[in-house]
PDB file of N, CA and C in Angstrom:
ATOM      1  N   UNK A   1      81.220 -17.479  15.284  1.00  0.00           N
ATOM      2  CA  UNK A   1      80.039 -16.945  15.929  1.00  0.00           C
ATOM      3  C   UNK A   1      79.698 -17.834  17.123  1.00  0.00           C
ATOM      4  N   UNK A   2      79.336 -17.491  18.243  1.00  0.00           N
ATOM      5  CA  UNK A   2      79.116 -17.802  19.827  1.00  0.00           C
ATOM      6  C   UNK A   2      77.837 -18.087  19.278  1.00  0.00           C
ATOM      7  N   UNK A   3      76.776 -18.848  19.669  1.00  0.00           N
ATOM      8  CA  UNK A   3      75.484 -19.509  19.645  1.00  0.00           C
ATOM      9  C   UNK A   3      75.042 -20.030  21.454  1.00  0.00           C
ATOM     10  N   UNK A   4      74.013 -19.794  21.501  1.00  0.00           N
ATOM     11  CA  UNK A   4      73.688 -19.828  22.557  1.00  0.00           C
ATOM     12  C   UNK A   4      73.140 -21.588  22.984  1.00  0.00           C
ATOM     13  N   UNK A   5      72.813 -21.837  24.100  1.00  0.00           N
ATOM     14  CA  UNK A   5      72.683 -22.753  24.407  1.00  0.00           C
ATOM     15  C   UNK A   5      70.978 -23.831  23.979  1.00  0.00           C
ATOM     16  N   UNK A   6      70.109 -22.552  23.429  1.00  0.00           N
ATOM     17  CA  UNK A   6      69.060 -23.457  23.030  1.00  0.00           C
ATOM     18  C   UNK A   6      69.621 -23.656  21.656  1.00  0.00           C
ATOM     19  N   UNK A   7      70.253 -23.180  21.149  1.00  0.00           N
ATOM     20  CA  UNK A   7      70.439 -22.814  19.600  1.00  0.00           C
ATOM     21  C   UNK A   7      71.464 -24.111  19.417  1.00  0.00           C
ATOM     22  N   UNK A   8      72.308 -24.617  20.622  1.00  0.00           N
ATOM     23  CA  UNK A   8      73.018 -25.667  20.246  1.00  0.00           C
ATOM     24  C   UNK A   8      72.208 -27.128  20.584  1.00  0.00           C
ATOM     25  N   UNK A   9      70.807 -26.884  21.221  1.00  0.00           N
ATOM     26  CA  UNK A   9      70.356 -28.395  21.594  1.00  0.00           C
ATOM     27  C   UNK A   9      69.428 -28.715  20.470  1.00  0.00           C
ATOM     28  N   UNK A  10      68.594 -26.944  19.884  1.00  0.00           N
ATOM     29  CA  UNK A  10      67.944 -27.535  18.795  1.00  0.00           C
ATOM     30  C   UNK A  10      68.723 -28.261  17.394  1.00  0.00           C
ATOM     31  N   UNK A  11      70.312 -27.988  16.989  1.00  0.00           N
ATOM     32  CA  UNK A  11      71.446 -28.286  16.291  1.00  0.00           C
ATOM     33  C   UNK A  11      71.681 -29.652  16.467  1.00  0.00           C
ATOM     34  N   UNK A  12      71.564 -30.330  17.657  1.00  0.00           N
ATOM     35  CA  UNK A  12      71.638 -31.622  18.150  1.00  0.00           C
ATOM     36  C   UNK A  12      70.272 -32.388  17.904  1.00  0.00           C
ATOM     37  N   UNK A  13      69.359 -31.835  18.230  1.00  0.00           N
ATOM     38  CA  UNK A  13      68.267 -32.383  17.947  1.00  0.00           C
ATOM     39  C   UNK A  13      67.856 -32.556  16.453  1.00  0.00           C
ATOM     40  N   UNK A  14      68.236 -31.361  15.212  1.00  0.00           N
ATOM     41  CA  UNK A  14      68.373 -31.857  13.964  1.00  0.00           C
ATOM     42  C   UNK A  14      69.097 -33.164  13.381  1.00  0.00           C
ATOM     43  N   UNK A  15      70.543 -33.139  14.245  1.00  0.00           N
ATOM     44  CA  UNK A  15      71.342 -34.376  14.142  1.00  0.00           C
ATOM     45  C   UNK A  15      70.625 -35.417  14.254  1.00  0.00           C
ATOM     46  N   UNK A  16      69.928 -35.807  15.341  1.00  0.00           N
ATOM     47  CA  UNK A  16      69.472 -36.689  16.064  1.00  0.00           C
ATOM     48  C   UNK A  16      68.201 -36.937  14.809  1.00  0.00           C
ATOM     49  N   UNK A  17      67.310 -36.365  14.345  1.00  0.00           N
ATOM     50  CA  UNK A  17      66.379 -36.151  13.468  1.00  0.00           C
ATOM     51  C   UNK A  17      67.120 -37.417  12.104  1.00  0.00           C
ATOM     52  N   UNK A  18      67.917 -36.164  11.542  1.00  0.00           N
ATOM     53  CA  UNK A  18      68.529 -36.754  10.241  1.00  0.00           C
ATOM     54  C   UNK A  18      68.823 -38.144  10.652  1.00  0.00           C
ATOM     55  N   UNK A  19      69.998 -38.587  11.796  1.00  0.00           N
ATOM     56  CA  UNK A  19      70.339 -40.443  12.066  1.00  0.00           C
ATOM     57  C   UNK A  19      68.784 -40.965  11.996  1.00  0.00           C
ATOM     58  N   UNK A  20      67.979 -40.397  12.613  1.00  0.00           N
ATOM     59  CA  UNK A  20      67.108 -41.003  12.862  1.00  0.00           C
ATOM     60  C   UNK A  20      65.909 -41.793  11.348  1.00  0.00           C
ATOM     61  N   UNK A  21      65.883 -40.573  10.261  1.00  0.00           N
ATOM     62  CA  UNK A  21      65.339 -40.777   9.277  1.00  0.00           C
ATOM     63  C   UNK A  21      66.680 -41.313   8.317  1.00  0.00           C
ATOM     64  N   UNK A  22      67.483 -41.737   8.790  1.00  0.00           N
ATOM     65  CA  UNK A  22      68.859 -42.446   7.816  1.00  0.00           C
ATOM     66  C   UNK A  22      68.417 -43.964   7.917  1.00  0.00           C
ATOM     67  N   UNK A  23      68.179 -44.445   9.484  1.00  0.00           N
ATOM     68  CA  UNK A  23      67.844 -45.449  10.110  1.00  0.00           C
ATOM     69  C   UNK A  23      66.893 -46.385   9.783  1.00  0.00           C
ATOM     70  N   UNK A  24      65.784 -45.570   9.234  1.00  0.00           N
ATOM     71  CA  UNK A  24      64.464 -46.095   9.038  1.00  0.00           C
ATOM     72  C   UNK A  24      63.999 -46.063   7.991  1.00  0.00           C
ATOM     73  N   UNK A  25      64.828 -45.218   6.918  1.00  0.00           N
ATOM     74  CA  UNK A  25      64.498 -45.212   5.584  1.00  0.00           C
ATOM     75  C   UNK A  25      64.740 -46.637   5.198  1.00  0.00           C
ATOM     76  N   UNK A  26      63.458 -47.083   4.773  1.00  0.00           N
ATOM     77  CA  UNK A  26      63.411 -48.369   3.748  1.00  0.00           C
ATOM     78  C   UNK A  26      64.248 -48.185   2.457  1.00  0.00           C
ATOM     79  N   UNK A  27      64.656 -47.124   1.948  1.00  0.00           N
ATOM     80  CA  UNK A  27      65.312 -46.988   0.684  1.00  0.00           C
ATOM     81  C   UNK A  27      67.141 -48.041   1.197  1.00  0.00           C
ATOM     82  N   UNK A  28      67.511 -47.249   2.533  1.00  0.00           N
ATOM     83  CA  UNK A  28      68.544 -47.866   2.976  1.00  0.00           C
ATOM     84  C   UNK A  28      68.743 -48.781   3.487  1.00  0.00           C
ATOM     85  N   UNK A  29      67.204 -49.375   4.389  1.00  0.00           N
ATOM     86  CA  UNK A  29      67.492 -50.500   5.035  1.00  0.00           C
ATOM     87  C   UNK A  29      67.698 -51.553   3.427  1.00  0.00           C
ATOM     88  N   UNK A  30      66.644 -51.766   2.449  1.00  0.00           N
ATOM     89  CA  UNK A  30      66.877 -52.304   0.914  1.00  0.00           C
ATOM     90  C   UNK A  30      68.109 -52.520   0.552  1.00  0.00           C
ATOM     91  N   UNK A  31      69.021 -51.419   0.380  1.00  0.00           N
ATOM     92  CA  UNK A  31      70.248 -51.033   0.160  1.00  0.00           C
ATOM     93  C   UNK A  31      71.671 -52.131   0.925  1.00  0.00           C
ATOM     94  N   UNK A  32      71.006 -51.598   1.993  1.00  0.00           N
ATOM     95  CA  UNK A  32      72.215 -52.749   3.295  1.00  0.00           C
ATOM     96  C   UNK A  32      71.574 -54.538   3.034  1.00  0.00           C
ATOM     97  N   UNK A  33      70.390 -54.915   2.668  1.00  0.00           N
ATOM     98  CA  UNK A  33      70.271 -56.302   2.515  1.00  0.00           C
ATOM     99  C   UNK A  33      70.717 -56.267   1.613  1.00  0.00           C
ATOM    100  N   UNK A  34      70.810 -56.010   0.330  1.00  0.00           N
ATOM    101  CA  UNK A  34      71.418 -56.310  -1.057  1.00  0.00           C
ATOM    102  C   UNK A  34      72.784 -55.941  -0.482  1.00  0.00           C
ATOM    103  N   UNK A  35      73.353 -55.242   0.021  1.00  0.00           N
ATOM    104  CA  UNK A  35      75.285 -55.643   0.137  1.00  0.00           C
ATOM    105  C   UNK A  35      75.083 -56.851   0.558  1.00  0.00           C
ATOM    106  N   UNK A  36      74.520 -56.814   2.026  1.00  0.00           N
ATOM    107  CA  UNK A  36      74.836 -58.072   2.637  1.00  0.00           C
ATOM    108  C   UNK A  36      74.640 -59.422   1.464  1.00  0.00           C
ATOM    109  N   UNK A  37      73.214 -59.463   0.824  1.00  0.00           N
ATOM    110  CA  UNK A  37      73.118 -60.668   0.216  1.00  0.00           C
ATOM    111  C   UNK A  37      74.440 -60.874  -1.011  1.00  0.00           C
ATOM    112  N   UNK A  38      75.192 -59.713  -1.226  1.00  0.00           N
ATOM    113  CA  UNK A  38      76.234 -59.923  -2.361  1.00  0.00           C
ATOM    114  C   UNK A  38      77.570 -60.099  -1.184  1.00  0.00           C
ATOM    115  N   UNK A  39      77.176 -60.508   0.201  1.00  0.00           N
ATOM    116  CA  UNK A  39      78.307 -61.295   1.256  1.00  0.00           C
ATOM    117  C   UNK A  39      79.273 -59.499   1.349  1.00  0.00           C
ATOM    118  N   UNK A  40      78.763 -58.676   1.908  1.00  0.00           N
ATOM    119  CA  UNK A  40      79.428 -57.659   2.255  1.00  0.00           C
ATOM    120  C   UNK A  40      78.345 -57.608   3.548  1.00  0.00           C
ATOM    121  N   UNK A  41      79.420 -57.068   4.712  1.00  0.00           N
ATOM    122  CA  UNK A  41      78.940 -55.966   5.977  1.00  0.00           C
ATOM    123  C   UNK A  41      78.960 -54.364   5.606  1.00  0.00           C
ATOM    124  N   UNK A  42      78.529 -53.386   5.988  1.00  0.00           N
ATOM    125  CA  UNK A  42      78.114 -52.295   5.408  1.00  0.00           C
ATOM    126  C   UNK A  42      78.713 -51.252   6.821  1.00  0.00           C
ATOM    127  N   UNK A  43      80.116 -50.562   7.064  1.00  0.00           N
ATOM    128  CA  UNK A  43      80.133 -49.653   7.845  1.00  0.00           C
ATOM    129  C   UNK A  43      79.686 -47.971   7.311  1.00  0.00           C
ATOM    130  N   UNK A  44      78.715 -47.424   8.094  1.00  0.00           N
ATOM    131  CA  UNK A  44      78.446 -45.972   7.092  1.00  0.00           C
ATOM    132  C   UNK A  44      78.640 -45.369   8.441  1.00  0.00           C
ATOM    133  N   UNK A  45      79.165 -44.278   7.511  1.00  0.00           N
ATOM    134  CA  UNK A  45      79.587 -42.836   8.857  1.00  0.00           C
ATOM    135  C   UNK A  45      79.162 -41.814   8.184  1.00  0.00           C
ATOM    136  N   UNK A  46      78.334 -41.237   8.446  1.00  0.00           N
ATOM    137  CA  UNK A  46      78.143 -39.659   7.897  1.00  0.00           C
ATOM    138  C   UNK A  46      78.582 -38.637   8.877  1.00  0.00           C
ATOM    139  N   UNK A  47      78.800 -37.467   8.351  1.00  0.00           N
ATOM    140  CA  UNK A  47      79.431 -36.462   8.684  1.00  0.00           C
ATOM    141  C   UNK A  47      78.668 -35.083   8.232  1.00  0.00           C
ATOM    142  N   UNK A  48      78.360 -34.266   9.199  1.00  0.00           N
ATOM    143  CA  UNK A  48      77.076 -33.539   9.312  1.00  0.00           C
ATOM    144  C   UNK A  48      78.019 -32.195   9.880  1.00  0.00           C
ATOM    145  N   UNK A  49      77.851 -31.130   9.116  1.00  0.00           N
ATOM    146  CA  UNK A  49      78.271 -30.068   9.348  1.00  0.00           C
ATOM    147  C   UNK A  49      77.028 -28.964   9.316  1.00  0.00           C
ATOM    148  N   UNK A  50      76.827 -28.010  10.250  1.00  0.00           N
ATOM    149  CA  UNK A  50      75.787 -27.523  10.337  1.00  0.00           C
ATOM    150  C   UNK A  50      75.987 -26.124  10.617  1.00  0.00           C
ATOM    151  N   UNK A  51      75.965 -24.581  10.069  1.00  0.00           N
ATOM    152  CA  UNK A  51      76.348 -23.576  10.159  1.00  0.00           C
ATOM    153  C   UNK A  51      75.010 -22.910  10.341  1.00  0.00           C
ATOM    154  N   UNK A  52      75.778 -22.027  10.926  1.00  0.00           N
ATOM    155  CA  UNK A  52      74.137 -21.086  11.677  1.00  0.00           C
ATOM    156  C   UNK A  52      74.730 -19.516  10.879  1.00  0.00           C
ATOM    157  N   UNK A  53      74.174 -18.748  10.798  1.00  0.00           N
ATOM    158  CA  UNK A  53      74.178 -17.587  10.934  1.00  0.00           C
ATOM    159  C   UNK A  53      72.591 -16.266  11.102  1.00  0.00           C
ATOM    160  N   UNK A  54      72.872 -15.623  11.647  1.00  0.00           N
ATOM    161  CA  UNK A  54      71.765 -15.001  11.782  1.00  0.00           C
ATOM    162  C   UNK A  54      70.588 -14.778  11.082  1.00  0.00           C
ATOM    163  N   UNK A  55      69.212 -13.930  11.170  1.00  0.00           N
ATOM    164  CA  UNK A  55      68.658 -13.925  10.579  1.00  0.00           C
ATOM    165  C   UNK A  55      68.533 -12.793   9.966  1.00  0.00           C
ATOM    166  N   UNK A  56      68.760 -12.483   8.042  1.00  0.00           N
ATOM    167  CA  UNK A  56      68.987 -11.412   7.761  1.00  0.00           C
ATOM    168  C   UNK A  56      67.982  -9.929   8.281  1.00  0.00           C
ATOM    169  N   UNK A  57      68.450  -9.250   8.273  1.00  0.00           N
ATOM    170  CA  UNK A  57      67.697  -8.120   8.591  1.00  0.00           C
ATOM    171  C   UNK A  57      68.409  -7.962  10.409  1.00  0.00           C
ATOM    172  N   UNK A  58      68.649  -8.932  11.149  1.00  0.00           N
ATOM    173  CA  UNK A  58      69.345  -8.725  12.219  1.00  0.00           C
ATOM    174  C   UNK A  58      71.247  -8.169  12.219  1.00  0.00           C
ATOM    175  N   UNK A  59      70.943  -7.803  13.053  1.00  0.00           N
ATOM    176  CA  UNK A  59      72.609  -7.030  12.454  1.00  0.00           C
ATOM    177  C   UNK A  59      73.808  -8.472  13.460  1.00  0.00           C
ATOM    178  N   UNK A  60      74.264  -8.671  12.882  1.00  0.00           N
ATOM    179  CA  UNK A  60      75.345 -10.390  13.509  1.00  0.00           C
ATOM    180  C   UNK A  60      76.495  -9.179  14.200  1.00  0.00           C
ATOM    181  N   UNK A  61      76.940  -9.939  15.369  1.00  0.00           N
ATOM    182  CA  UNK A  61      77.954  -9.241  16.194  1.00  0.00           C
ATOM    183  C   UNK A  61      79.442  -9.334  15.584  1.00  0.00           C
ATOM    184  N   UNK A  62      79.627 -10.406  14.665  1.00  0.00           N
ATOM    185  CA  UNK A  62      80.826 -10.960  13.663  1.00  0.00           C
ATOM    186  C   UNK A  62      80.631 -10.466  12.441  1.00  0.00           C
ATOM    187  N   UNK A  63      81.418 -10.431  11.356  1.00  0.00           N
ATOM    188  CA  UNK A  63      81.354 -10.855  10.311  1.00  0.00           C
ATOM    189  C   UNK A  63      81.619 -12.484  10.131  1.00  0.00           C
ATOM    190  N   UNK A  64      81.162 -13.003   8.984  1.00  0.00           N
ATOM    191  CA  UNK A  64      80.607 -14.320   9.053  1.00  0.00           C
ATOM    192  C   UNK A  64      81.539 -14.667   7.539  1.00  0.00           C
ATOM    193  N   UNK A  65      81.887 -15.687   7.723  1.00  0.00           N
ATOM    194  CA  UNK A  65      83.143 -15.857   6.419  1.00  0.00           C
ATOM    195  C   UNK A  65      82.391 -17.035   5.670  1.00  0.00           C
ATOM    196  N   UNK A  66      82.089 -16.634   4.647  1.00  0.00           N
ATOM    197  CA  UNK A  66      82.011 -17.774   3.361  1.00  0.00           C
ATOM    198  C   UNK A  66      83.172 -18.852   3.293  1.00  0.00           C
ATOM    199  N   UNK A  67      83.031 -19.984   2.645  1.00  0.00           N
ATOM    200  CA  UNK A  67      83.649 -20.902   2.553  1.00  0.00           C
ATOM    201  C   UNK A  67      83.093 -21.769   1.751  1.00  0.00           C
ATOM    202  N   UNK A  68      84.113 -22.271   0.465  1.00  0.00           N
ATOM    203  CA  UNK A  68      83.693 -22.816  -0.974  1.00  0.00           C
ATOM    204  C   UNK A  68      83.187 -23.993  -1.007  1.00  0.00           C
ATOM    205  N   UNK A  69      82.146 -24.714  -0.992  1.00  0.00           N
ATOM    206  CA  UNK A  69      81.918 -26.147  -0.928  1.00  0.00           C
ATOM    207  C   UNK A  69      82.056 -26.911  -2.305  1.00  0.00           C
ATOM    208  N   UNK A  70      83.334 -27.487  -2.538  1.00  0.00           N
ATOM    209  CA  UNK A  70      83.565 -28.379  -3.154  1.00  0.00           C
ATOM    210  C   UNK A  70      83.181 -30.035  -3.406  1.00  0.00           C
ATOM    211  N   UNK A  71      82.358 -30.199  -4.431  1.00  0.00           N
ATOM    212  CA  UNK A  71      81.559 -31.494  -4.414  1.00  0.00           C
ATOM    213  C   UNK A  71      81.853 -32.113  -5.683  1.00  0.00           C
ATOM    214  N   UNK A  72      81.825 -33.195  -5.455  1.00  0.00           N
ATOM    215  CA  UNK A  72      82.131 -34.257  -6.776  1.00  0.00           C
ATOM    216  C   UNK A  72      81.042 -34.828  -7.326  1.00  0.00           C
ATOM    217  N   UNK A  73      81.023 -34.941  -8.803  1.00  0.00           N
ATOM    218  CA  UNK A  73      80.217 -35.308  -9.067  1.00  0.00           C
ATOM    219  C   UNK A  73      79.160 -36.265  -8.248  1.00  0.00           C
ATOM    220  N   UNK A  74      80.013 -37.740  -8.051  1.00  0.00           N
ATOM    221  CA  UNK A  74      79.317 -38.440  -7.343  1.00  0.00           C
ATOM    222  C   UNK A  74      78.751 -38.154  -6.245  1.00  0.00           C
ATOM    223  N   UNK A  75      79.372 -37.384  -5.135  1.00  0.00           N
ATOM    224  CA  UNK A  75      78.806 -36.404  -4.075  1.00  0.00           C
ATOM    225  C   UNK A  75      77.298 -35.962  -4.582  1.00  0.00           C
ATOM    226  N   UNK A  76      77.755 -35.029  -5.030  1.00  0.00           N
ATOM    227  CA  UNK A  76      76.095 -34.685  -6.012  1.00  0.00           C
ATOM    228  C   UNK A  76      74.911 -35.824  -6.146  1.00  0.00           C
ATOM    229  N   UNK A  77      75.592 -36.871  -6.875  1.00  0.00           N
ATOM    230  CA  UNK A  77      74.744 -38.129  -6.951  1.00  0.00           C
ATOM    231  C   UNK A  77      73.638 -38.877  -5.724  1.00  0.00           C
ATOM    232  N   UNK A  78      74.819 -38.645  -4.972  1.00  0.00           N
ATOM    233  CA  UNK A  78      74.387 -39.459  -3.537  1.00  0.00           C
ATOM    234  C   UNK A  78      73.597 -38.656  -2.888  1.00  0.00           C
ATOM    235  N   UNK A  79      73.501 -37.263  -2.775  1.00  0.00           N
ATOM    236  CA  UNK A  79      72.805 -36.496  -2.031  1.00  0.00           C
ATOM    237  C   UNK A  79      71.383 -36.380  -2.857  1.00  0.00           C
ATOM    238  N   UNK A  80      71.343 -36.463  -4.384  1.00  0.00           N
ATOM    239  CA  UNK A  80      70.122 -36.370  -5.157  1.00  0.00           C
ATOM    240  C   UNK A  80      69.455 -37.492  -4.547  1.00  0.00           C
ATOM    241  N   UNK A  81      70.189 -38.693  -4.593  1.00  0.00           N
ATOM    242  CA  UNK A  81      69.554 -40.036  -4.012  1.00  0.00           C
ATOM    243  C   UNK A  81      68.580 -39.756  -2.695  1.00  0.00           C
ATOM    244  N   UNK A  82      69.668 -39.340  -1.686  1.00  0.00           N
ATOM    245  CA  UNK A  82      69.079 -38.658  -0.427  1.00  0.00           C
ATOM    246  C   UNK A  82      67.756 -37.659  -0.349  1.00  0.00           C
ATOM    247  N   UNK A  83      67.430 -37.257  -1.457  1.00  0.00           N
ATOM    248  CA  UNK A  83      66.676 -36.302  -2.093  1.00  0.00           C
ATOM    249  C   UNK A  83      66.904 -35.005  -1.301  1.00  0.00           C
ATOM    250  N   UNK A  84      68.241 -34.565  -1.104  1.00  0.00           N
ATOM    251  CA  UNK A  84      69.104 -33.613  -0.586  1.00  0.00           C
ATOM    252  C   UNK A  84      69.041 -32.767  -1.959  1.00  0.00           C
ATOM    253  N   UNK A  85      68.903 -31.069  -1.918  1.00  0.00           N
ATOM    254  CA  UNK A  85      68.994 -30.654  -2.824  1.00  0.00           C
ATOM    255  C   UNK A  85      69.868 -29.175  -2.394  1.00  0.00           C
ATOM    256  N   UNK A  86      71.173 -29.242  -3.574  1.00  0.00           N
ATOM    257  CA  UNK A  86      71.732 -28.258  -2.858  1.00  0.00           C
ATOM    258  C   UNK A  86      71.803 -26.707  -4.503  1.00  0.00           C
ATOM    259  N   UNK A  87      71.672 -26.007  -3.729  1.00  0.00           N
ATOM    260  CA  UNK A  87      72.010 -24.943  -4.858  1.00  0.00           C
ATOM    261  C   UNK A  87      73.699 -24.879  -5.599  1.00  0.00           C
ATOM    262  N   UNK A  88      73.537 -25.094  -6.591  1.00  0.00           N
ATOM    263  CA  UNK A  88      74.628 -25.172  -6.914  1.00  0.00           C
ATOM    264  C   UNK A  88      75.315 -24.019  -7.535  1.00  0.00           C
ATOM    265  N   UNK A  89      74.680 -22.896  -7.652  1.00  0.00           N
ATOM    266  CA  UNK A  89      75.470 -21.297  -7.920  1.00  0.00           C
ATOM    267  C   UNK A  89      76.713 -21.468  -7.438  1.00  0.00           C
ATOM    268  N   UNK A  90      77.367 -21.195  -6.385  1.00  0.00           N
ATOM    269  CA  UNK A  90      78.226 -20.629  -5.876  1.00  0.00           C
ATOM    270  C   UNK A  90      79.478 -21.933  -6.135  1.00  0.00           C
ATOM    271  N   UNK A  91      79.121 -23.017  -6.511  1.00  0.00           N
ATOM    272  CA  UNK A  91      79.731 -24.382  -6.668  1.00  0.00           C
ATOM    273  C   UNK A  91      81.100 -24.165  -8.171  1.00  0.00           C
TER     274      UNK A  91
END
């Protein structure tokens, strides 16, 4: 699906949102002094996938393809932490 150009800055600007509350969460900054004090440096990369599709009741110019999200337990774990909550039906 083609997305238009406000539709990709507000997408960026969510990005920008989420680093931003990753950054400043005291839960994580806590987190990174306790590695460090157990003599570890801490590299984190997250990876942010973000799918749009229309709004129902609008008719989409595509058909729009599902795709299975496979998660591991621990996955699960880490995102509860995050207080990320995902439906898990289709899982």
């Amino acid at each position: 699906m083609e997305i238009d150009d406000t539709a990709k800055e507000i997408v960026q600007e969510i990005g920008a949102a989420i680093n931003s509350a990753v950054e400043s969460s005291p839960q994580v900054a806590e987190a990174i002094e306790r590695l460090r004090e157990a003599g570890y440096e801490m590299e984190l990369t997250l990876r942010l996938e973000i799918g749009l599709r229309p709004h129902e009741g609008e008719e989409a110019d595509e058909e729009t393809d599902e795709a299975a999200l496979d998660l591991t337990d621990e996955d699960l774990r880490t995102l509860r932490r995050m207080k990320i909550r995902i439906d898990d039906e289709g899982l």
